[in-house]
N, C-alpha and C. Protein backbone atom coordinates (compact mmCIF):
# COMPACT_ATOMS: atom_id res chain seq x y z
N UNK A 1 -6.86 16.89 19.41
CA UNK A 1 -7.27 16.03 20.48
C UNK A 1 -8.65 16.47 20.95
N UNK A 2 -9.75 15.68 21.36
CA UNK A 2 -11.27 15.70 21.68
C UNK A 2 -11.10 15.20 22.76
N UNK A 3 -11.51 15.98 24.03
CA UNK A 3 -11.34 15.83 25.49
C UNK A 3 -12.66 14.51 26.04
N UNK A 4 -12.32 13.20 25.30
CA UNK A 4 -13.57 12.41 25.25
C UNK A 4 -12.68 11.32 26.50
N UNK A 5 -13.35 10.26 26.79
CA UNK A 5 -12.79 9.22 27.90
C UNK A 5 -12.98 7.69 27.07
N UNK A 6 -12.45 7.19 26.49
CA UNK A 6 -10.85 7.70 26.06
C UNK A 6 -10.42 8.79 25.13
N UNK A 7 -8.75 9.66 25.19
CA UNK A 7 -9.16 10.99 24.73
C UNK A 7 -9.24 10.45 23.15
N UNK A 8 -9.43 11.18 22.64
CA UNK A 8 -9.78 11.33 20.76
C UNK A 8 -8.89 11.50 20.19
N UNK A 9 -8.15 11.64 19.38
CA UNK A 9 -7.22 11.68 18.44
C UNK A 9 -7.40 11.79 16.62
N UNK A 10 -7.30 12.98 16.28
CA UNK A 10 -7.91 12.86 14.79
C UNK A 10 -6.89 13.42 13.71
N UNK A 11 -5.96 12.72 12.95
CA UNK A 11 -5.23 12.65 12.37
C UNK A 11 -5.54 13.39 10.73
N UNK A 12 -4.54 13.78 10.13
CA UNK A 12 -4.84 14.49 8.93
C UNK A 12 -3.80 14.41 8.18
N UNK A 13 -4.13 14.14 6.49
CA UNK A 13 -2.50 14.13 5.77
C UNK A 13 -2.13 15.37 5.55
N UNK A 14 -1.18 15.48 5.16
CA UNK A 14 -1.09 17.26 4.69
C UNK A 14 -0.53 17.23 3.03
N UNK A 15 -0.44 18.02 2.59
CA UNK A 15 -0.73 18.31 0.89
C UNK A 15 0.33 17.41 0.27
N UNK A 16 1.44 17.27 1.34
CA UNK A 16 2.51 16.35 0.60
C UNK A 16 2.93 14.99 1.11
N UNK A 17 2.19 14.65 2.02
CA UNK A 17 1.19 12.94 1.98
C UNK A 17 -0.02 12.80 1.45
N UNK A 18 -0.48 13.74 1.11
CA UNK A 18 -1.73 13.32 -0.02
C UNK A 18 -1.20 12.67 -1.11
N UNK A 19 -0.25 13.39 -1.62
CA UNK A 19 0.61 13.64 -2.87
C UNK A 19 0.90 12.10 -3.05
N UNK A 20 1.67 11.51 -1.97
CA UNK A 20 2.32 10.24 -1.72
C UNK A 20 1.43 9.21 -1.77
N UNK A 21 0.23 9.48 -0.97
CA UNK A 21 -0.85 8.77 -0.68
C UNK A 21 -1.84 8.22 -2.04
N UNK A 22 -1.94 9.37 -3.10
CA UNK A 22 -2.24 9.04 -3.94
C UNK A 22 -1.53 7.83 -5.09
N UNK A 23 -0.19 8.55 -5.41
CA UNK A 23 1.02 7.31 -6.07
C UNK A 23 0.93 5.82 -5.08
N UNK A 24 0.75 5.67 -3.85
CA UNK A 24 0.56 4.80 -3.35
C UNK A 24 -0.70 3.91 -4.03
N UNK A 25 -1.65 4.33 -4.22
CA UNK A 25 -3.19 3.91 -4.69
C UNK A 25 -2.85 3.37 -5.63
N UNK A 26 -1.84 4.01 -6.49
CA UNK A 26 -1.84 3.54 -7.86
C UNK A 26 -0.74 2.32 -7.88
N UNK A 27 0.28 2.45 -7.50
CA UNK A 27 0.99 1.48 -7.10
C UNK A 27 -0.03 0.42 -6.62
N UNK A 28 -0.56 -0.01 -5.79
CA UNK A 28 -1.37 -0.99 -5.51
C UNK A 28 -2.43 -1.47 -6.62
N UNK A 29 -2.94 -0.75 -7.04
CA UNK A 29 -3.85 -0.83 -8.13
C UNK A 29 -2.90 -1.88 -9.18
N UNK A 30 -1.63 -1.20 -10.00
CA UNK A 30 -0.66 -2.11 -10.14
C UNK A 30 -0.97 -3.23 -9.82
N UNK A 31 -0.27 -3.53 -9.03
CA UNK A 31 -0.23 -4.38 -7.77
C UNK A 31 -0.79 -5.69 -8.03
N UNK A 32 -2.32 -5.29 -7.82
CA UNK A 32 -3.61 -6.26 -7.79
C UNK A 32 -3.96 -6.50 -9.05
N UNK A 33 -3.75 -6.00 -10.28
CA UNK A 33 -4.19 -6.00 -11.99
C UNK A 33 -3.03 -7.12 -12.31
N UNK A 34 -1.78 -6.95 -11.84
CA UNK A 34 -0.78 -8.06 -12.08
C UNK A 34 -0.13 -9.23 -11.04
N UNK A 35 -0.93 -8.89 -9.88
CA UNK A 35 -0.26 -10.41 -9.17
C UNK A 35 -0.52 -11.80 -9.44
N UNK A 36 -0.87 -11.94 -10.23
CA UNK A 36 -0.94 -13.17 -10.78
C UNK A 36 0.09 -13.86 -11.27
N UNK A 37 0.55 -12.72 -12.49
CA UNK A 37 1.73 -12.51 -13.26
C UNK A 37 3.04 -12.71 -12.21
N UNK A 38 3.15 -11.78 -11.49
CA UNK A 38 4.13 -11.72 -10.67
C UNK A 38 4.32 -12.79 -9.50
N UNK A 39 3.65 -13.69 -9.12
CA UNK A 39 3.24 -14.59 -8.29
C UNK A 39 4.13 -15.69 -9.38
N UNK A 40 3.85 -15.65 -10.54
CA UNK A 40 3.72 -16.81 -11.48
C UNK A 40 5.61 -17.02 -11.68
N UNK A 41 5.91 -15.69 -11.96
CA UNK A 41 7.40 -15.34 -12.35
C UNK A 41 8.17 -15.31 -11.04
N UNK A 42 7.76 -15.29 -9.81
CA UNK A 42 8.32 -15.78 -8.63
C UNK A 42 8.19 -17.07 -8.54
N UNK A 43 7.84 -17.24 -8.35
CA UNK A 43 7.58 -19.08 -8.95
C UNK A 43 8.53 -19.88 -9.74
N UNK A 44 8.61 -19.30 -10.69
CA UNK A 44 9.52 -19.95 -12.04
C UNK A 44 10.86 -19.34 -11.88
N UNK A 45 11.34 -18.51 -11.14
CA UNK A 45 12.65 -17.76 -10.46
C UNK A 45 13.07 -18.53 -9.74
N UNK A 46 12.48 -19.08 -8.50
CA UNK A 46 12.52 -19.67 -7.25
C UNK A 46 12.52 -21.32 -8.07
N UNK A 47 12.09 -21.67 -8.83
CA UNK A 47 12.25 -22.80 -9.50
C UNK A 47 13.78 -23.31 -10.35
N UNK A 48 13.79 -21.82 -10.83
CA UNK A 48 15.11 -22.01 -11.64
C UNK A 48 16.60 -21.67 -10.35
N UNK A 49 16.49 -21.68 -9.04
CA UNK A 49 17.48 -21.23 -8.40
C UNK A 49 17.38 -21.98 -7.06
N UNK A 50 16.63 -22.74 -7.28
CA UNK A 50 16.43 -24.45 -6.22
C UNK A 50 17.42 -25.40 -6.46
């Protein structure tokens, strides 16, 4: 905490939310390389169960 008006607050991961934080990145990365795909096959799921 930084004794500022309003006070400060400065947050930090620690070695095993880094850890997490990173697999997260990649998961998203995932993510965004195939939502198209996956958009497409939700689609045709939701089609076949209408």
């Amino acid at each position: 905490m930084t004794p500022t008006v309003p006070v400060t607050v400065s947050y930090e991961l620690t070695e095993l939310g880094m850890s997490l934080h990173l697999m997260v990145r990649q998961l998203k990365g995932w993510a965004e390389t195939h939502m198209d795909e996956v958009l497409a096959n939700r689609a045709a799921y939701e089609a076949r169960t209408v």
